[in-house]
PDB file of N, CA and C in Angstrom:
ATOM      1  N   UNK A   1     -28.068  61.354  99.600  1.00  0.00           N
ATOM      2  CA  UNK A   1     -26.764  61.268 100.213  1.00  0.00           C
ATOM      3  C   UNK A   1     -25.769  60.592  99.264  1.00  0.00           C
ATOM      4  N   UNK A   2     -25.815  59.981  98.182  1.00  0.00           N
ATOM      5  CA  UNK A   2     -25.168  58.651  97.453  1.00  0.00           C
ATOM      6  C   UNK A   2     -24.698  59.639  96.593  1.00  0.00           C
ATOM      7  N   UNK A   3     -25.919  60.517  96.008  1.00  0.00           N
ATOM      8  CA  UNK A   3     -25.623  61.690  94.947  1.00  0.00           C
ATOM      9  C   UNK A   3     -24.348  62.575  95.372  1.00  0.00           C
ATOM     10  N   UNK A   4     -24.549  62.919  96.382  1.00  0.00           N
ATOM     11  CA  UNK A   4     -23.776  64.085  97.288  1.00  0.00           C
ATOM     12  C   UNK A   4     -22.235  63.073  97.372  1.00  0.00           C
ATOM     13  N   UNK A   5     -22.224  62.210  97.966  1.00  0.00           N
ATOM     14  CA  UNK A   5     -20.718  61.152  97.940  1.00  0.00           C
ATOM     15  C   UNK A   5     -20.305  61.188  96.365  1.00  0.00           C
ATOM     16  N   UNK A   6     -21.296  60.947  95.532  1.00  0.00           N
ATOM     17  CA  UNK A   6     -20.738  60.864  93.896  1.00  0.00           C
ATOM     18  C   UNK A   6     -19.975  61.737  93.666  1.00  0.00           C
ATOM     19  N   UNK A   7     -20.980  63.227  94.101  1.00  0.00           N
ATOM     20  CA  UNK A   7     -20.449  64.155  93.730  1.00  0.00           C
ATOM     21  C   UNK A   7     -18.606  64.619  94.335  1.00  0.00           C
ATOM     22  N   UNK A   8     -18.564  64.320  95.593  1.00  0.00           N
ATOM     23  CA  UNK A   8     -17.459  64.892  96.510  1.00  0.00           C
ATOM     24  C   UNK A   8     -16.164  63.856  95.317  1.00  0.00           C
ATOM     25  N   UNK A   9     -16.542  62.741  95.321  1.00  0.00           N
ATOM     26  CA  UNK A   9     -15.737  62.100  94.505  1.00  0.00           C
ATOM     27  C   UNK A   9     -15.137  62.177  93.109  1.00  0.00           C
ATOM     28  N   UNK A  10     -16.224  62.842  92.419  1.00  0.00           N
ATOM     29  CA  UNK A  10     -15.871  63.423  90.977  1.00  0.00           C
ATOM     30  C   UNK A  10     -15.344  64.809  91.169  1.00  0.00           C
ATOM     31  N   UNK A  11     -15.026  65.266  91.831  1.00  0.00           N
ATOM     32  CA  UNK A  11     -14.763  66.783  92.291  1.00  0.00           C
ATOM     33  C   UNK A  11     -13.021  65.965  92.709  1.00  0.00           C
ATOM     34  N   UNK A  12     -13.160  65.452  93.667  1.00  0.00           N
ATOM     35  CA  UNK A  12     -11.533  65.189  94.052  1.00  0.00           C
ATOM     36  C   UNK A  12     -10.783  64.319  93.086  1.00  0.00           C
ATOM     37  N   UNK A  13     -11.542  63.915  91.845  1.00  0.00           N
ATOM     38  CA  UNK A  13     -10.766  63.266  91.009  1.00  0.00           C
ATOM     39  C   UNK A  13     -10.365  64.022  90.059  1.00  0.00           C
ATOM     40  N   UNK A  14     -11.468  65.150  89.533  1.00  0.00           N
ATOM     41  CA  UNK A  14     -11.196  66.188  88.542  1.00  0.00           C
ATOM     42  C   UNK A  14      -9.517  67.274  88.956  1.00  0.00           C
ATOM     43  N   UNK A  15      -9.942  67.467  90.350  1.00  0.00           N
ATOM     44  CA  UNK A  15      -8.867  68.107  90.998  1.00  0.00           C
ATOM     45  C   UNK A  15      -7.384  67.391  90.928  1.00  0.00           C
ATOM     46  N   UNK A  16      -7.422  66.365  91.133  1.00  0.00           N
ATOM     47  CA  UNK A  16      -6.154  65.245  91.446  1.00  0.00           C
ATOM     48  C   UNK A  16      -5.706  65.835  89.667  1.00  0.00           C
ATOM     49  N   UNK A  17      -6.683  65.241  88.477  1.00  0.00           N
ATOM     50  CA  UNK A  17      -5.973  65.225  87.519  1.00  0.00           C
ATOM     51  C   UNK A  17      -5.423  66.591  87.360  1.00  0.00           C
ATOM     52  N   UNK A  18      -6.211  67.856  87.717  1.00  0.00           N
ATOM     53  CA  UNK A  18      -6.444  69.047  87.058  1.00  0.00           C
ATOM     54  C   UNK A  18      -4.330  69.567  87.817  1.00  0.00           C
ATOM     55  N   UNK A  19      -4.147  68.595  88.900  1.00  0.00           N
ATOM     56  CA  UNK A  19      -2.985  69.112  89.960  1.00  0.00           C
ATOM     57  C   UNK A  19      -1.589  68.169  89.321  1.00  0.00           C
ATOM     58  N   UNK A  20      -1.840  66.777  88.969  1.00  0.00           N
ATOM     59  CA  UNK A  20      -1.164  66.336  88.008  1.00  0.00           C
ATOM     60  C   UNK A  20      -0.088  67.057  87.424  1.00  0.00           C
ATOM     61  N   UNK A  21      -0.371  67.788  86.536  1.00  0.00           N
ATOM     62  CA  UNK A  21       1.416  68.359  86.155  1.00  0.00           C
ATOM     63  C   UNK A  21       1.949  69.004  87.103  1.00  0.00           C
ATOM     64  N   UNK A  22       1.379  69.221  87.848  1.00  0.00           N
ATOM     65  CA  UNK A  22       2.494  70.411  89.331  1.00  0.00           C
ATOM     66  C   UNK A  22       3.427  69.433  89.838  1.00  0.00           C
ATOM     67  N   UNK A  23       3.346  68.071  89.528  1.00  0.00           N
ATOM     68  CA  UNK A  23       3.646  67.410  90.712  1.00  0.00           C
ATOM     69  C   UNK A  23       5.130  67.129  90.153  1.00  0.00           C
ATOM     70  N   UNK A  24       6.364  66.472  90.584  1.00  0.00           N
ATOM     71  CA  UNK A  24       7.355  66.275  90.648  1.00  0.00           C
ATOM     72  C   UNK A  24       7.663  65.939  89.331  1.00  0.00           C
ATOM     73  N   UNK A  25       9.056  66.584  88.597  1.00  0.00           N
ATOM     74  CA  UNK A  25       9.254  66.610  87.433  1.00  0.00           C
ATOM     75  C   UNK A  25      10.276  65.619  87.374  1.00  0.00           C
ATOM     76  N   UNK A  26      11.509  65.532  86.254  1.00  0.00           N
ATOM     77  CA  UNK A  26      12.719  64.292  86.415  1.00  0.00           C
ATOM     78  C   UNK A  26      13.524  65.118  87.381  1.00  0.00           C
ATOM     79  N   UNK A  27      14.360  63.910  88.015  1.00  0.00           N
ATOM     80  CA  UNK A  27      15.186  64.401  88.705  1.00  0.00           C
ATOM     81  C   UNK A  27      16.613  64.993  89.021  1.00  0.00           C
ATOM     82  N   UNK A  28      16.591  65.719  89.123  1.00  0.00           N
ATOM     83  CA  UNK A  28      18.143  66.686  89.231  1.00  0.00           C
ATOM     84  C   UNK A  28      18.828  66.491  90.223  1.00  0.00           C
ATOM     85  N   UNK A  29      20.361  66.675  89.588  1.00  0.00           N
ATOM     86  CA  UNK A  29      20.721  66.763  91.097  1.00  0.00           C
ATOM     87  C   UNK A  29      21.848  67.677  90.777  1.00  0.00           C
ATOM     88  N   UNK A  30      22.557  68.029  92.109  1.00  0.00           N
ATOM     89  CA  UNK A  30      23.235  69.479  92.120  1.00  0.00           C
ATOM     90  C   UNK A  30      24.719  68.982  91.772  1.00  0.00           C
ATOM     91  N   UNK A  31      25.601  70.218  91.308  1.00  0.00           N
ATOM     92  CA  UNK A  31      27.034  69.670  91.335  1.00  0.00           C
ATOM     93  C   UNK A  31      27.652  69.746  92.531  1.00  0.00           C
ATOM     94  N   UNK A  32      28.325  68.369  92.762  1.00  0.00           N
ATOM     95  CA  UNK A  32      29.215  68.081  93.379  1.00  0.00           C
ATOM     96  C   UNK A  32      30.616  67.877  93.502  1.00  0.00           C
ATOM     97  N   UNK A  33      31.110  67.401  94.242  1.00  0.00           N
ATOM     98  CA  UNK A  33      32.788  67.451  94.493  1.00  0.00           C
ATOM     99  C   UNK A  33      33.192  69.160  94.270  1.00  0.00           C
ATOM    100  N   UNK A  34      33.142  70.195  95.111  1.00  0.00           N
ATOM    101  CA  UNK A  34      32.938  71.487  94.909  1.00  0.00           C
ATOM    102  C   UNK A  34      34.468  71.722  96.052  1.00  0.00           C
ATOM    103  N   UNK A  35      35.224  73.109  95.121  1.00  0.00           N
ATOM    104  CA  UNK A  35      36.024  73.283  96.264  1.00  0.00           C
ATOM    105  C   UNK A  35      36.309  74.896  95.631  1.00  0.00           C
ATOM    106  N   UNK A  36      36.448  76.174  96.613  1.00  0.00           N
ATOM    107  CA  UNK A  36      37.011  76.955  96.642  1.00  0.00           C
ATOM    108  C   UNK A  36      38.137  77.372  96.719  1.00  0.00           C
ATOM    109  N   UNK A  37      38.715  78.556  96.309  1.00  0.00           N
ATOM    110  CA  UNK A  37      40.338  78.705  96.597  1.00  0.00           C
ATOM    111  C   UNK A  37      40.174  80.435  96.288  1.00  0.00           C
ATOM    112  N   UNK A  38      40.828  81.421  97.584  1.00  0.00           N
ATOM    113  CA  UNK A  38      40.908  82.908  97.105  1.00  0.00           C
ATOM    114  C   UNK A  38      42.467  82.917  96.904  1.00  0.00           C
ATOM    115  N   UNK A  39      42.970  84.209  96.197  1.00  0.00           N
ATOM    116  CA  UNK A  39      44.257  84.592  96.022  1.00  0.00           C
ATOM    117  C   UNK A  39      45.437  84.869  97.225  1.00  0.00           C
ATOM    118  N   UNK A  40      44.923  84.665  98.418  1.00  0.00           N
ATOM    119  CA  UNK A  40      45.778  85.095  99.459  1.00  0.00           C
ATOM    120  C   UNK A  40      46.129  86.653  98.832  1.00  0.00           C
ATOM    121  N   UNK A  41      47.337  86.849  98.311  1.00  0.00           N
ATOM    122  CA  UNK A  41      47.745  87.955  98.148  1.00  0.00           C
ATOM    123  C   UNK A  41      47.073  88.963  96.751  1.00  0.00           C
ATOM    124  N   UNK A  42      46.097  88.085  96.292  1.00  0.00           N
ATOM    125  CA  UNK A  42      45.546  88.789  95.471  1.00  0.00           C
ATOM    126  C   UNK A  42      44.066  88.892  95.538  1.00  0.00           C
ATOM    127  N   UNK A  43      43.346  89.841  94.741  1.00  0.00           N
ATOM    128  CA  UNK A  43      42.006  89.760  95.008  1.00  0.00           C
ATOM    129  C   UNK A  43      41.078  89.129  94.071  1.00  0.00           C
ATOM    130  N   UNK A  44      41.228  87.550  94.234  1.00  0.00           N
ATOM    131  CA  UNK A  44      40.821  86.607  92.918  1.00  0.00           C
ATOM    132  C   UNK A  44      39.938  85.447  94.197  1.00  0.00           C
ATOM    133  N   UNK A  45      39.054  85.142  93.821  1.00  0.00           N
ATOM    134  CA  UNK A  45      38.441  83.715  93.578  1.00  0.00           C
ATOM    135  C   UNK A  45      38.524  82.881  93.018  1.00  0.00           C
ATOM    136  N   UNK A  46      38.829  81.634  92.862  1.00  0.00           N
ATOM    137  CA  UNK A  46      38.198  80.046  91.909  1.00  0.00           C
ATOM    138  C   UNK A  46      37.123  79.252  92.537  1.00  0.00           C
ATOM    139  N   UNK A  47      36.731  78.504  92.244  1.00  0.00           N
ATOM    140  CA  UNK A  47      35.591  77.365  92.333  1.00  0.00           C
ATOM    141  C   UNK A  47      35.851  76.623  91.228  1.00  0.00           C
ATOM    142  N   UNK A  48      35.654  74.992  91.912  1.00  0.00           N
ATOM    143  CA  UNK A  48      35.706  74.264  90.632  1.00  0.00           C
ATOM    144  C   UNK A  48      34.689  73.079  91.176  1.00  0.00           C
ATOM    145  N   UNK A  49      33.330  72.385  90.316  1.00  0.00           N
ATOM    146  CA  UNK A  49      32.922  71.101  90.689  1.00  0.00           C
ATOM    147  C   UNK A  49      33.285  69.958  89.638  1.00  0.00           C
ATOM    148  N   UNK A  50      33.684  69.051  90.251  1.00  0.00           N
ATOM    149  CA  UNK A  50      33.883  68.137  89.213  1.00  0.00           C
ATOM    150  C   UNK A  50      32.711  66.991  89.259  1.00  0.00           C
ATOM    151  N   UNK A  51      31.922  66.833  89.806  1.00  0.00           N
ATOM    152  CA  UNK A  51      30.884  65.597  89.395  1.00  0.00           C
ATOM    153  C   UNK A  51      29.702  66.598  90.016  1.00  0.00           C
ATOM    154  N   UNK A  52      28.298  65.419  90.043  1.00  0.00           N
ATOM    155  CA  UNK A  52      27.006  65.979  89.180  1.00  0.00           C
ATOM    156  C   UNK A  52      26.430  66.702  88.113  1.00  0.00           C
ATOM    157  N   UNK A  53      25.569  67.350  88.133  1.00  0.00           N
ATOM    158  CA  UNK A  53      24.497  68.095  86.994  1.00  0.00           C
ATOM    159  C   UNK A  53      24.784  69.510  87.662  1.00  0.00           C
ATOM    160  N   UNK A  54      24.029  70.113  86.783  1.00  0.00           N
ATOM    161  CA  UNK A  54      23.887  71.493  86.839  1.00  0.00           C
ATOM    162  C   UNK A  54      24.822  72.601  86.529  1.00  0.00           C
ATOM    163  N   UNK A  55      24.703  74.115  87.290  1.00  0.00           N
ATOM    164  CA  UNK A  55      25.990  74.963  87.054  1.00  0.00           C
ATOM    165  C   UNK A  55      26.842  75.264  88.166  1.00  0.00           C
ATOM    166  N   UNK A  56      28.109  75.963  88.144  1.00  0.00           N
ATOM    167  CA  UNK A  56      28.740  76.737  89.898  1.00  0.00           C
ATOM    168  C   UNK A  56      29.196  77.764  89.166  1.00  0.00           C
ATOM    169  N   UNK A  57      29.495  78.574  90.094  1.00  0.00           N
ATOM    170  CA  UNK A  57      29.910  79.980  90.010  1.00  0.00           C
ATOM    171  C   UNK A  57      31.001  80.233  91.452  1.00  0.00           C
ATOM    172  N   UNK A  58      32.308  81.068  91.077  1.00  0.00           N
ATOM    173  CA  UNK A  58      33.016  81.467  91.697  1.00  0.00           C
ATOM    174  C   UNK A  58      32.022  82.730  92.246  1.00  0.00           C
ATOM    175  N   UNK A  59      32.026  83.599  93.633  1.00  0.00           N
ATOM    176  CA  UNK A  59      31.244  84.688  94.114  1.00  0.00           C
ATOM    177  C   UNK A  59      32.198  85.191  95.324  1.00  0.00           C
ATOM    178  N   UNK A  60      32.229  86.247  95.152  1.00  0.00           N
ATOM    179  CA  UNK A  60      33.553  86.988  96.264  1.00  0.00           C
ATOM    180  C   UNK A  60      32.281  88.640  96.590  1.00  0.00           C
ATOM    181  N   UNK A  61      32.492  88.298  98.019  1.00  0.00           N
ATOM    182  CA  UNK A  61      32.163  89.565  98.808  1.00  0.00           C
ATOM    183  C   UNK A  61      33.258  90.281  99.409  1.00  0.00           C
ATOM    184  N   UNK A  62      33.762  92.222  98.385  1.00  0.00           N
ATOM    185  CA  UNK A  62      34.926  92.300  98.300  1.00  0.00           C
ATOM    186  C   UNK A  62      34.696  93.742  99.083  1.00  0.00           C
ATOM    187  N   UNK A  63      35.776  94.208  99.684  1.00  0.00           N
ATOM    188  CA  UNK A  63      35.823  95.686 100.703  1.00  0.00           C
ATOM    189  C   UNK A  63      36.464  96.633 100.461  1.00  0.00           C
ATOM    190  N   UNK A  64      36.168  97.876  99.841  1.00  0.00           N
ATOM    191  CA  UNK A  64      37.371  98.590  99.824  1.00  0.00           C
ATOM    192  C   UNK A  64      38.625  98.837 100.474  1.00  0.00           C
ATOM    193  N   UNK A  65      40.057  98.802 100.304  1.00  0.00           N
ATOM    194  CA  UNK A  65      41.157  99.304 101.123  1.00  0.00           C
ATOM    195  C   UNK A  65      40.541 100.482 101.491  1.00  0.00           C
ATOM    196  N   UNK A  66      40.591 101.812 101.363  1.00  0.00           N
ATOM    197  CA  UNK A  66      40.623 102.867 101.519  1.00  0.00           C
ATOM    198  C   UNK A  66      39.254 103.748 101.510  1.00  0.00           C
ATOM    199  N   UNK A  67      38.838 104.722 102.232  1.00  0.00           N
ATOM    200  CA  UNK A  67      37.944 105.290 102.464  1.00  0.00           C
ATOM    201  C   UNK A  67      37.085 105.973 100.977  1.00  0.00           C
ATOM    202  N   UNK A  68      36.091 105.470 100.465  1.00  0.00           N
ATOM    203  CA  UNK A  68      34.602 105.381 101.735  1.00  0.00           C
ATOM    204  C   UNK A  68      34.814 103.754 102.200  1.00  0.00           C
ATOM    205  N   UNK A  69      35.437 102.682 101.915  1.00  0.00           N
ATOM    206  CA  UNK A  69      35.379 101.488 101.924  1.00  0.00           C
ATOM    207  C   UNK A  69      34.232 100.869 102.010  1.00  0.00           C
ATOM    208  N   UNK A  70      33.865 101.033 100.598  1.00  0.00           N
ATOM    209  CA  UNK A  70      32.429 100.193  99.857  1.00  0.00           C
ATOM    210  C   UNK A  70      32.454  98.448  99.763  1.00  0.00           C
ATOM    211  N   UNK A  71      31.487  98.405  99.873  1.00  0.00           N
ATOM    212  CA  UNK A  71      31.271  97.292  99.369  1.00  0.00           C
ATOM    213  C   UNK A  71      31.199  97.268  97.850  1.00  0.00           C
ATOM    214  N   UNK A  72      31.136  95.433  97.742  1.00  0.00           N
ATOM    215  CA  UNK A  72      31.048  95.087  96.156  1.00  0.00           C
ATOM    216  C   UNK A  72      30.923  93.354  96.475  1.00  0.00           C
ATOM    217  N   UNK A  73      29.893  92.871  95.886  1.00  0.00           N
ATOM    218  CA  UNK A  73      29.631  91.957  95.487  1.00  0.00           C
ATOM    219  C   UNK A  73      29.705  91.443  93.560  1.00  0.00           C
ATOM    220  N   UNK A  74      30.537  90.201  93.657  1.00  0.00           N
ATOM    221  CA  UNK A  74      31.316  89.642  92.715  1.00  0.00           C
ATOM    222  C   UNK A  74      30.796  88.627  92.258  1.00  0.00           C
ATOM    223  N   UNK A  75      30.432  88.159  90.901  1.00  0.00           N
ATOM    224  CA  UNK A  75      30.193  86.871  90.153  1.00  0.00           C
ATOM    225  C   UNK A  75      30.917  86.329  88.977  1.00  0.00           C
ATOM    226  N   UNK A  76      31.226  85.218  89.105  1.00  0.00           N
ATOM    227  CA  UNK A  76      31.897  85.373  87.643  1.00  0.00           C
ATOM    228  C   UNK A  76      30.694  84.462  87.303  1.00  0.00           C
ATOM    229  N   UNK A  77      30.979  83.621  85.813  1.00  0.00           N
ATOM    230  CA  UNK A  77      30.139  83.361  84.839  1.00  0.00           C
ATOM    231  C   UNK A  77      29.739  81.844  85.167  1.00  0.00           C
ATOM    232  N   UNK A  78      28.533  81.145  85.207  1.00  0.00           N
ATOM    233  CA  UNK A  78      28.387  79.835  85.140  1.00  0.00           C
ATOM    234  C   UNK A  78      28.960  78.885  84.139  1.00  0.00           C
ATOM    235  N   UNK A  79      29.211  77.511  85.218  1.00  0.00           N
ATOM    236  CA  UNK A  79      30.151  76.447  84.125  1.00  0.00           C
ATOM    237  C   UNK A  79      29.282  75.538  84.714  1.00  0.00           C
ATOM    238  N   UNK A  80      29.484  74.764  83.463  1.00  0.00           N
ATOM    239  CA  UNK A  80      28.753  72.831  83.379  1.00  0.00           C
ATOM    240  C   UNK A  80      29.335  72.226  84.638  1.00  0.00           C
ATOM    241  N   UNK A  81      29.086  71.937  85.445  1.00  0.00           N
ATOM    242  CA  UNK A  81      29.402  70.952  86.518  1.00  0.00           C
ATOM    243  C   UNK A  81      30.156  69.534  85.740  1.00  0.00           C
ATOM    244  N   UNK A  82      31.220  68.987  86.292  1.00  0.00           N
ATOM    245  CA  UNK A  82      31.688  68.078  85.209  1.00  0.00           C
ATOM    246  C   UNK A  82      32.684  68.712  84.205  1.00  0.00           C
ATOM    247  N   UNK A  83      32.977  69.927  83.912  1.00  0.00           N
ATOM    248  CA  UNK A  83      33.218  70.278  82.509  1.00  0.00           C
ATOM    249  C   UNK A  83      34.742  70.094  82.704  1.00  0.00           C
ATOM    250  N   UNK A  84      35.555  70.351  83.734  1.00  0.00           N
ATOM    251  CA  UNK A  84      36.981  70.584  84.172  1.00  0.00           C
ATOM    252  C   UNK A  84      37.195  72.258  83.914  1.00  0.00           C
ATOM    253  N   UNK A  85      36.352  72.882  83.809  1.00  0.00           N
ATOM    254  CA  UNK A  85      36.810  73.820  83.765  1.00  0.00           C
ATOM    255  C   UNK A  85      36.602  74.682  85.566  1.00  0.00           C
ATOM    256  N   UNK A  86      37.113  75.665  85.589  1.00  0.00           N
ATOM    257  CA  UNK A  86      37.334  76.466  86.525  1.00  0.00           C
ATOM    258  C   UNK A  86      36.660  78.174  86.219  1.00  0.00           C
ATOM    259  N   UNK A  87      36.267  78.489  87.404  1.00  0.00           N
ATOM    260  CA  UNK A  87      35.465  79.611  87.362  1.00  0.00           C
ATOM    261  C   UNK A  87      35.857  80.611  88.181  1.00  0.00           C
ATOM    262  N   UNK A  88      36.602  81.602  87.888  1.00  0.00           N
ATOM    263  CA  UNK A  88      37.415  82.722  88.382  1.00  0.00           C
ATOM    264  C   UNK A  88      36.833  84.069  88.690  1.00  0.00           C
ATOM    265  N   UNK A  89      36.652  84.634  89.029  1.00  0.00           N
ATOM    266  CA  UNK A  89      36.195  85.850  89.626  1.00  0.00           C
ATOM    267  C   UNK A  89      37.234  87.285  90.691  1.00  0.00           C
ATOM    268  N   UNK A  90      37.109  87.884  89.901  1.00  0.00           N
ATOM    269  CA  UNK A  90      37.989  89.033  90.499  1.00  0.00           C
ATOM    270  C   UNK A  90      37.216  90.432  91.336  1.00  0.00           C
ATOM    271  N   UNK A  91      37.911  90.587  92.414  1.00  0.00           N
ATOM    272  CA  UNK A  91      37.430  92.075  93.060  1.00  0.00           C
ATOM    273  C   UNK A  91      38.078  93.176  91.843  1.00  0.00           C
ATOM    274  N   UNK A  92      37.732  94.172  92.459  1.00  0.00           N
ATOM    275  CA  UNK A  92      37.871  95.450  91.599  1.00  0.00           C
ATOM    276  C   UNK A  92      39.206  96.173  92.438  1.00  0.00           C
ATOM    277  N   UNK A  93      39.458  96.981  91.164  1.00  0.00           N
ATOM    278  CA  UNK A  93      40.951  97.375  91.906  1.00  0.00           C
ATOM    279  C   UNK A  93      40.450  97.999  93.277  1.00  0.00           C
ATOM    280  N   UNK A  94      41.635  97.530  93.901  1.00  0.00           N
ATOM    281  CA  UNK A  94      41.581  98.882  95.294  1.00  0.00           C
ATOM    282  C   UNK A  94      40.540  97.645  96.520  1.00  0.00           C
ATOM    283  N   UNK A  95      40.221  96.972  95.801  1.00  0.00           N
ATOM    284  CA  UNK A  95      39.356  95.984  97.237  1.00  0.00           C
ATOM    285  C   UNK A  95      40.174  94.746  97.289  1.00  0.00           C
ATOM    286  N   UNK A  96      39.623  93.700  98.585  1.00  0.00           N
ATOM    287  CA  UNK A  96      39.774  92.840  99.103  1.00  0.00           C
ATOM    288  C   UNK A  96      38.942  91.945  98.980  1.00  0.00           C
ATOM    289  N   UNK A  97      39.137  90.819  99.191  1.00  0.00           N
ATOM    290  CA  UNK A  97      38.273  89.600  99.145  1.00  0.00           C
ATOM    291  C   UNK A  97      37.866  89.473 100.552  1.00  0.00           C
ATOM    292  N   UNK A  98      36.706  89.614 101.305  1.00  0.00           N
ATOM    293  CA  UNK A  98      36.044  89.446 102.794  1.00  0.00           C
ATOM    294  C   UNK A  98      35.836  88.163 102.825  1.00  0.00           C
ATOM    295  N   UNK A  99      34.700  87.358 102.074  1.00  0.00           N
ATOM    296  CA  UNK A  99      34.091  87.037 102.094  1.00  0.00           C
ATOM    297  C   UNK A  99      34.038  85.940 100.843  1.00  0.00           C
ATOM    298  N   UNK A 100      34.062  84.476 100.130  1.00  0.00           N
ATOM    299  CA  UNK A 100      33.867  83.783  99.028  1.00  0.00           C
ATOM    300  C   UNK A 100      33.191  82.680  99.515  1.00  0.00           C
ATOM    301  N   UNK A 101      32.651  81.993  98.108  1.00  0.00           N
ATOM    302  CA  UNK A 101      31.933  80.288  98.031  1.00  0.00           C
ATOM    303  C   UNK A 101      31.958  80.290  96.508  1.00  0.00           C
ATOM    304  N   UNK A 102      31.176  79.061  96.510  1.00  0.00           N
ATOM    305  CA  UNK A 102      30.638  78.010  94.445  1.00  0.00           C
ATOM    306  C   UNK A 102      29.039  78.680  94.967  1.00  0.00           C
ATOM    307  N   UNK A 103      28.729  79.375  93.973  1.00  0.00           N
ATOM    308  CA  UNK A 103      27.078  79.564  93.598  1.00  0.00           C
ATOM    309  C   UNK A 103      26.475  78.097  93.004  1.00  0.00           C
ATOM    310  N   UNK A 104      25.369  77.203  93.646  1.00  0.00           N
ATOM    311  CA  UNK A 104      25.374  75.885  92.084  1.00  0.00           C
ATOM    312  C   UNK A 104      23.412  76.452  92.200  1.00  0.00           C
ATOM    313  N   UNK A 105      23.667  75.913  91.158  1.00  0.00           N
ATOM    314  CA  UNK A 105      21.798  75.633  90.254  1.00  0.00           C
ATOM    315  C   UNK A 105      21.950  74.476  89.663  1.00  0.00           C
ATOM    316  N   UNK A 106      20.680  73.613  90.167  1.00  0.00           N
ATOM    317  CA  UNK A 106      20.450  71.944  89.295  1.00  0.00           C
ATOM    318  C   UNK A 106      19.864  72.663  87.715  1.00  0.00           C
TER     319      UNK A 106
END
């Protein structure tokens, strides 16, 4: 029985180490202070974060005016959280803005 306990024990220690790197890496955190803005009369997006880590993205879900009135989903390009810069995104001629937000990744 002592053998058998040894054993269960060298088994859950091998495991613990073998699980070791899975476990929680440094810590991230997302960008913050985040604010949107669409064109009212035009078919534009911004997003801008000014504090934390990571990236944002301006993203517009846009509708055609006129028949077949398609859809179109919109991204513009990732920015440094922090950077002061601004991230713009445009519908395609002939659509509307339905739908916007900031995309972020830590």
């Amino acid at each position: 029985m002592r053998q058998r306990s040894k054993r269960i024990a060298l088994t859950a220690t091998v495991l613990g180490l073998l699980l070791l790197p899975l476990g929680a890496g440094p810590a991230t955190a997302a960008p913050t202070d985040c604010w949107t803005n669409d064109g009212v009369w035009l078919p534009y997006v911004t997003a801008h974060c000014s504090g934390g880590t990571g990236w944002y993205q301006a993203w517009a879900a846009c509708k055609e005016n006129f028949w077949p009135y398609d859809d179109e989903f919109v991204e513009s390009d990732w920015k440094v959280a922090g950077s002061q810069e601004t991230a713009w995104v445009w519908c395609p001629a002939g659509y509307r803005v339905l739908n916007y937000g900031v995309g972020l990744k830590s």
